[in-house]
Protein backbone atom coordinates (compact mmCIF):
# COMPACT_ATOMS: atom_id res chain seq x y z
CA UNK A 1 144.64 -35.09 -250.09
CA UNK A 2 141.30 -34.80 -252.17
CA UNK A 3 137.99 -36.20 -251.08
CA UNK A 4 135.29 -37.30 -253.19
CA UNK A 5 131.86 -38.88 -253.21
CA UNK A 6 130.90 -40.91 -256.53
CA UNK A 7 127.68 -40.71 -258.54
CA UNK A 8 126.90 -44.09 -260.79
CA UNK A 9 124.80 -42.70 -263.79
CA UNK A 10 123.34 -44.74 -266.70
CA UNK A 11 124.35 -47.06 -268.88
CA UNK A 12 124.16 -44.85 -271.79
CA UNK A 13 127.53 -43.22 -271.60
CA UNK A 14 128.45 -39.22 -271.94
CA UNK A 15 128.72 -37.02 -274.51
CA UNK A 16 131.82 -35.29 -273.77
CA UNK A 17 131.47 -32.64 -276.72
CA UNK A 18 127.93 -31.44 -275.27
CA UNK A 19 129.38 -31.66 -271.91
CA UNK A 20 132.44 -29.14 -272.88
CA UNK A 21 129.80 -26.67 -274.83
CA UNK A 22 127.39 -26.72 -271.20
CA UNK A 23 130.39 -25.75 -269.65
CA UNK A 24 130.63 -22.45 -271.35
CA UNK A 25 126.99 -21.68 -271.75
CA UNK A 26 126.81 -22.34 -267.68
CA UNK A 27 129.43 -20.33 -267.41
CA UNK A 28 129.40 -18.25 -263.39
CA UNK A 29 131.21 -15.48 -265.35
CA UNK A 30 128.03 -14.75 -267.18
CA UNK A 31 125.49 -14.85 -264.38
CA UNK A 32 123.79 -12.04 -263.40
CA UNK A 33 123.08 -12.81 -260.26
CA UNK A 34 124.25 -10.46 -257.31
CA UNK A 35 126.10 -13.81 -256.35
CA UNK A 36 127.37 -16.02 -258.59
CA UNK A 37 127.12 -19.56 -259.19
CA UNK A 38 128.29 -22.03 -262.34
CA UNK A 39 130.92 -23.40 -264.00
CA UNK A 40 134.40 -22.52 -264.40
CA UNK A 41 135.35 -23.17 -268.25
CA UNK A 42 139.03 -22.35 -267.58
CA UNK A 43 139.30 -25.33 -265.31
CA UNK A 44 137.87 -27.72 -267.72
CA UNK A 45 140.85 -30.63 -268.83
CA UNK A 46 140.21 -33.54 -270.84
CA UNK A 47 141.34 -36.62 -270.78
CA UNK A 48 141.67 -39.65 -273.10
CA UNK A 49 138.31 -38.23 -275.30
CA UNK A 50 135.77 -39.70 -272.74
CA UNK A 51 137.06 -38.12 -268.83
CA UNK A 52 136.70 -34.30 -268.23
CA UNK A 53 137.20 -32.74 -265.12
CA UNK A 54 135.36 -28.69 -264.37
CA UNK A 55 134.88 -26.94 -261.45
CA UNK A 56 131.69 -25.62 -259.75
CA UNK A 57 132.05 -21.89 -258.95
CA UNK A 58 130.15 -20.35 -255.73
CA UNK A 59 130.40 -17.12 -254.83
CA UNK A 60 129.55 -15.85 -251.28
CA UNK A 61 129.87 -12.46 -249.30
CA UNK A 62 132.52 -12.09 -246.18
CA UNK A 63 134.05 -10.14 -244.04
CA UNK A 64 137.50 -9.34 -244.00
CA UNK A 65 139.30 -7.01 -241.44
CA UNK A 66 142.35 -4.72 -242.75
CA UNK A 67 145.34 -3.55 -240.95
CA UNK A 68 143.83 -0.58 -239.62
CA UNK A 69 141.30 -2.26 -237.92
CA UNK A 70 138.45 -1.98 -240.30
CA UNK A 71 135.75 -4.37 -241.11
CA UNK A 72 134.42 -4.85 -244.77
CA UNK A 73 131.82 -6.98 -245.20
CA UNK A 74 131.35 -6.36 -249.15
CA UNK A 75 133.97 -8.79 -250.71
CA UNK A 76 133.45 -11.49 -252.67
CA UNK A 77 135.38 -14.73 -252.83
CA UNK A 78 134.54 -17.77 -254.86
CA UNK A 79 134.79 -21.32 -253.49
CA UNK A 80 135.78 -23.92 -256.49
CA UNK A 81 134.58 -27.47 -256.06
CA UNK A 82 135.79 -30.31 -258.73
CA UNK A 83 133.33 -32.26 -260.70
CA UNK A 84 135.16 -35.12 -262.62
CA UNK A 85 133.38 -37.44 -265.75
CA UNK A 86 135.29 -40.86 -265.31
CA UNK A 87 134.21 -41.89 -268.73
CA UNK A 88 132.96 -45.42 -267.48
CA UNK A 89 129.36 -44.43 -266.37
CA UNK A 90 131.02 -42.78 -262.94
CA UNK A 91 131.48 -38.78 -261.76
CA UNK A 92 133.20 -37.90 -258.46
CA UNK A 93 132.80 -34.88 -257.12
CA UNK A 94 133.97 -33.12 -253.98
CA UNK A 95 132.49 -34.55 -250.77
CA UNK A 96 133.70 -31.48 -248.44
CA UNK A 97 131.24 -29.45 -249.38
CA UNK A 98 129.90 -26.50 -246.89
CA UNK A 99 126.47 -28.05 -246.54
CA UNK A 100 123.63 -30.00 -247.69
CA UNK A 101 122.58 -26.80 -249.92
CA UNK A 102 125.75 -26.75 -251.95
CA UNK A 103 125.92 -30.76 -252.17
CA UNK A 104 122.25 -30.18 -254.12
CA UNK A 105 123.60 -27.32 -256.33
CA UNK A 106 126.52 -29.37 -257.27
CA UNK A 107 123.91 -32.69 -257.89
CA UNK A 108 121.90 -30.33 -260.06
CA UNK A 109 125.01 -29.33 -262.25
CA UNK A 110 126.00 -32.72 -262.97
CA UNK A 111 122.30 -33.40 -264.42
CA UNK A 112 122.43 -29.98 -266.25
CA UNK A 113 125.64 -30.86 -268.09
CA UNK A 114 124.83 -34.46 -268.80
CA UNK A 115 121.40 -33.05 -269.80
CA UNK A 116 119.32 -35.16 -268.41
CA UNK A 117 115.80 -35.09 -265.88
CA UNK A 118 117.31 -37.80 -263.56
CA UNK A 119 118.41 -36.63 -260.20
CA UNK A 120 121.54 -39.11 -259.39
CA UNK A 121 122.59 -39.63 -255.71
CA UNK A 122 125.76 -40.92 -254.45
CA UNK A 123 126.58 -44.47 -253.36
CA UNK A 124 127.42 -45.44 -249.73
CA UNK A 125 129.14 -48.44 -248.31
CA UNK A 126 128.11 -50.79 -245.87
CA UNK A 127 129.88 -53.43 -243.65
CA UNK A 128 129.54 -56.00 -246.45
CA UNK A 129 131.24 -53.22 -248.73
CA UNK A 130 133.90 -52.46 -247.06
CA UNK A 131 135.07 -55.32 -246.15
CA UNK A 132 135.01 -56.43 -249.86
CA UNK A 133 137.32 -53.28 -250.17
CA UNK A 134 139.59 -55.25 -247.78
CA UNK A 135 139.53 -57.72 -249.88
CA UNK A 136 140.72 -56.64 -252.79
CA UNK A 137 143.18 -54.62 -251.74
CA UNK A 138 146.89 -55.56 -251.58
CA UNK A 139 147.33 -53.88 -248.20
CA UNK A 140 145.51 -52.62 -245.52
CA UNK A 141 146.09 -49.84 -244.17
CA UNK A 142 143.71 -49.07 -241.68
CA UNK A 143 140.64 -50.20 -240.66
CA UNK A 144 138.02 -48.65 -238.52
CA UNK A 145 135.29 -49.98 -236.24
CA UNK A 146 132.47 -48.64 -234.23
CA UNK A 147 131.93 -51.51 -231.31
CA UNK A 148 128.66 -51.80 -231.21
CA UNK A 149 128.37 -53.31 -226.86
CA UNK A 150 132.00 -52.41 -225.60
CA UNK A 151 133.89 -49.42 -225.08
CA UNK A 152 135.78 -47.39 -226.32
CA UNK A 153 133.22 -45.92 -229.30
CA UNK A 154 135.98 -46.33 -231.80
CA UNK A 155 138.75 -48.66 -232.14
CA UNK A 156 140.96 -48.88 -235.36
CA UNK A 157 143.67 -51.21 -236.73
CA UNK A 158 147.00 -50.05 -238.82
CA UNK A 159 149.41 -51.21 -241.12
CA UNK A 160 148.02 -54.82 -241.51
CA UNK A 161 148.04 -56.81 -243.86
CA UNK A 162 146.01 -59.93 -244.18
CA UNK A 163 143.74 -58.04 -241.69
CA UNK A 164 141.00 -60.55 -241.88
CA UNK A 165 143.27 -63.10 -240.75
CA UNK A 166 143.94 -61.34 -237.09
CA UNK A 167 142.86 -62.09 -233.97
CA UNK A 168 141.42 -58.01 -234.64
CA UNK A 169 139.39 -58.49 -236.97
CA UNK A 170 137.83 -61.64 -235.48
CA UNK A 171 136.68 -59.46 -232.14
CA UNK A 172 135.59 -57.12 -234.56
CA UNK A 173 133.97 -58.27 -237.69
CA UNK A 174 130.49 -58.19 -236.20
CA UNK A 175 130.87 -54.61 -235.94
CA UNK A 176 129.86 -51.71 -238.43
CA UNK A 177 132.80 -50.59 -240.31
CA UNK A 178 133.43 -47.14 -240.84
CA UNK A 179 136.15 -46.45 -242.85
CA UNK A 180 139.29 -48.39 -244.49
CA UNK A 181 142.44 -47.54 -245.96
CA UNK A 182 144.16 -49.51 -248.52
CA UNK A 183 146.73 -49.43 -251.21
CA UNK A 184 145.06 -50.47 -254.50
CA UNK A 185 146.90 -52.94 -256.54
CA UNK A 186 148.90 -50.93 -259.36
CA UNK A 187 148.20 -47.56 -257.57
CA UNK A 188 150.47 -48.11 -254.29
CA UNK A 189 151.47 -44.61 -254.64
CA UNK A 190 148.61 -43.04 -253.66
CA UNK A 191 146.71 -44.90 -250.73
CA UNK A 192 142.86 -44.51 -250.69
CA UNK A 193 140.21 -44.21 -247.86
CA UNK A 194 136.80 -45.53 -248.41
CA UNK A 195 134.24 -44.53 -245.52
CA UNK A 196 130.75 -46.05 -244.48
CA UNK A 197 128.96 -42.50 -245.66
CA UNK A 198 130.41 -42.81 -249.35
CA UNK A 199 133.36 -40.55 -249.11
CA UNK A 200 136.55 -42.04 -250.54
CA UNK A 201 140.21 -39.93 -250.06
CA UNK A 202 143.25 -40.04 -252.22
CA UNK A 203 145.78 -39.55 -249.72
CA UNK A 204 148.90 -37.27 -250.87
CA UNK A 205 150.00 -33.74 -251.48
CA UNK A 206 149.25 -31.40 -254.60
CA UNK A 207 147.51 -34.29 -256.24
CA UNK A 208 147.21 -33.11 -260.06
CA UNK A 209 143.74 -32.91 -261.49
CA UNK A 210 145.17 -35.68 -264.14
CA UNK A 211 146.18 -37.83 -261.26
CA UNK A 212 143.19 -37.91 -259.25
CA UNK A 213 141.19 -39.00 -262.57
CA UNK A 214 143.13 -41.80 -262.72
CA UNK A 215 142.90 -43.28 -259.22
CA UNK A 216 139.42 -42.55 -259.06
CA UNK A 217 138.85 -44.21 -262.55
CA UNK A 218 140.59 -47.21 -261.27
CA UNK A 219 138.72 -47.05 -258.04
CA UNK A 220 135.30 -47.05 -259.57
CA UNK A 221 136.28 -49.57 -262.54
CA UNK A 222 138.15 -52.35 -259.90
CA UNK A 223 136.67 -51.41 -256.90
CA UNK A 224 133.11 -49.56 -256.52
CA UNK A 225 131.89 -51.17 -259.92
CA UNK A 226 131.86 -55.12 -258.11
CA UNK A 227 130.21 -54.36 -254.84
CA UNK A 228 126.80 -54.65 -254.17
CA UNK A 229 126.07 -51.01 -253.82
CA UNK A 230 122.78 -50.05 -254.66
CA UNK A 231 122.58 -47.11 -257.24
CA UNK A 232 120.01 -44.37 -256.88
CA UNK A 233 119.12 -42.80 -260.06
CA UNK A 234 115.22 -41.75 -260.26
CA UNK A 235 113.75 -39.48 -262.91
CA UNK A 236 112.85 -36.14 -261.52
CA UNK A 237 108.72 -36.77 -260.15
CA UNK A 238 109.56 -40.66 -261.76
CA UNK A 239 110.35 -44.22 -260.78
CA UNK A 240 113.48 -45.56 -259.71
CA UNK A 241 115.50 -46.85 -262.25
């Protein structure tokens, strides 16, 4: 299962060459830095000439307690968090990040490699977008809602289809919606999660990199690309685009 939140950038496309040479010259192997923090150039794949997919390397101190009972609290371990060019004016990158801290670091690296002075910021969904999730899915899945005057806090629907034609979803449509799950026409394999904050989850195990460019492709080109979502991309002490 992967999680991701997606940026929208300009219309101008990518240069994937410049990209793949930022990669390597923000390379966390050649910081200097007492901790480390950059890309990974070994995880960079490519895909098609116009979709690359890197990783954002974080290193951070621990503690780790050996068999005979001692503590160190010298080592170093790295976190890795994807960062994935769609090629159709879309990245995704990983929404379970550790904090608000990292989520900026990992913001900041997608404007260093695109080389660029805007500061993007990911889309959310509302009601009105989620529900237009419902409807162009195939199936639903599951659908959540947070009743806004009645108990309980949370109630959620699963494994219907033609959910807007239920009884449910009438007692319910008035409601913010939090999350739904749907299988995407032509990707039925892997069933995706869209929440109210932005997040959206490919659902299965040991997803390949190659994989999860493809479903998110096809979830930003069908799906995100034809809902009113407002797009926040503002130049760095500029106006809003």
């Amino acid at each position: 299962m992967a999680s991701y939140k997606i940026l929208p950038l300009r219309d101008d496309g990518i240069d994937l060459e410049k990209i793949e040479n930022r990669v390597e010259n923000m390379s966390a192997l050649e910081s200097s830095e007492k901790l480390r923090s950059g890309t990974l150039p070994r995880s960079l794949l490519t895909f098609q000439g116009e979709m690359c997919y890197v990783e954002y390397a974080l290193e951070e101190e621990t503690e780790i307690t050996t068999l005979e009972g001692e503590d160190d609290d010298n080592v170093k371990v790295a976190d890795m968090y994807p960062i994935i060019f769609l090629g159709n004016g879309f990245v995704a990158y990983d929404a379970n990040l550790p904090n608000q801290e990292v989520e900026t670091e990992v913001l900041q690296m997608v404007s260093d490699l695109l080389d660029t002075n805007i500061a993007y910021e990911p889309v959310e969904f509302d009601k009105d977008d989620l529900e237009g999730v419902v409807d162009r899915a195939n199936k639903v899945r599951e659908a959540d809602f947070a009743p806004s005057n009645q108990k309980p806090k949370n109630v959620s629907a699963r494994y219907i289809p033609g959910l807007q034609e239920t009884d449910f979803w009438q007692q319910y449509e008035d409601d913010p919606m939090e999350k739904v799950r749907v299988d995407l026409p032509d990707q039925s394999t892997y069933n995706v999660s869209f929440y109210g904050k932005g997040k959206v989850t490919v659902h299965g195990r040991n997803i390949s990199p190659e994989t999860q460019v493809d479903v998110l492709q096809y979830i930003t080109d069908e799906v995100v690309s034809n809902l009113e979502i407002g797009s926040f991309q503002k130049k760095l002490g500029g106006d809003y685009r």
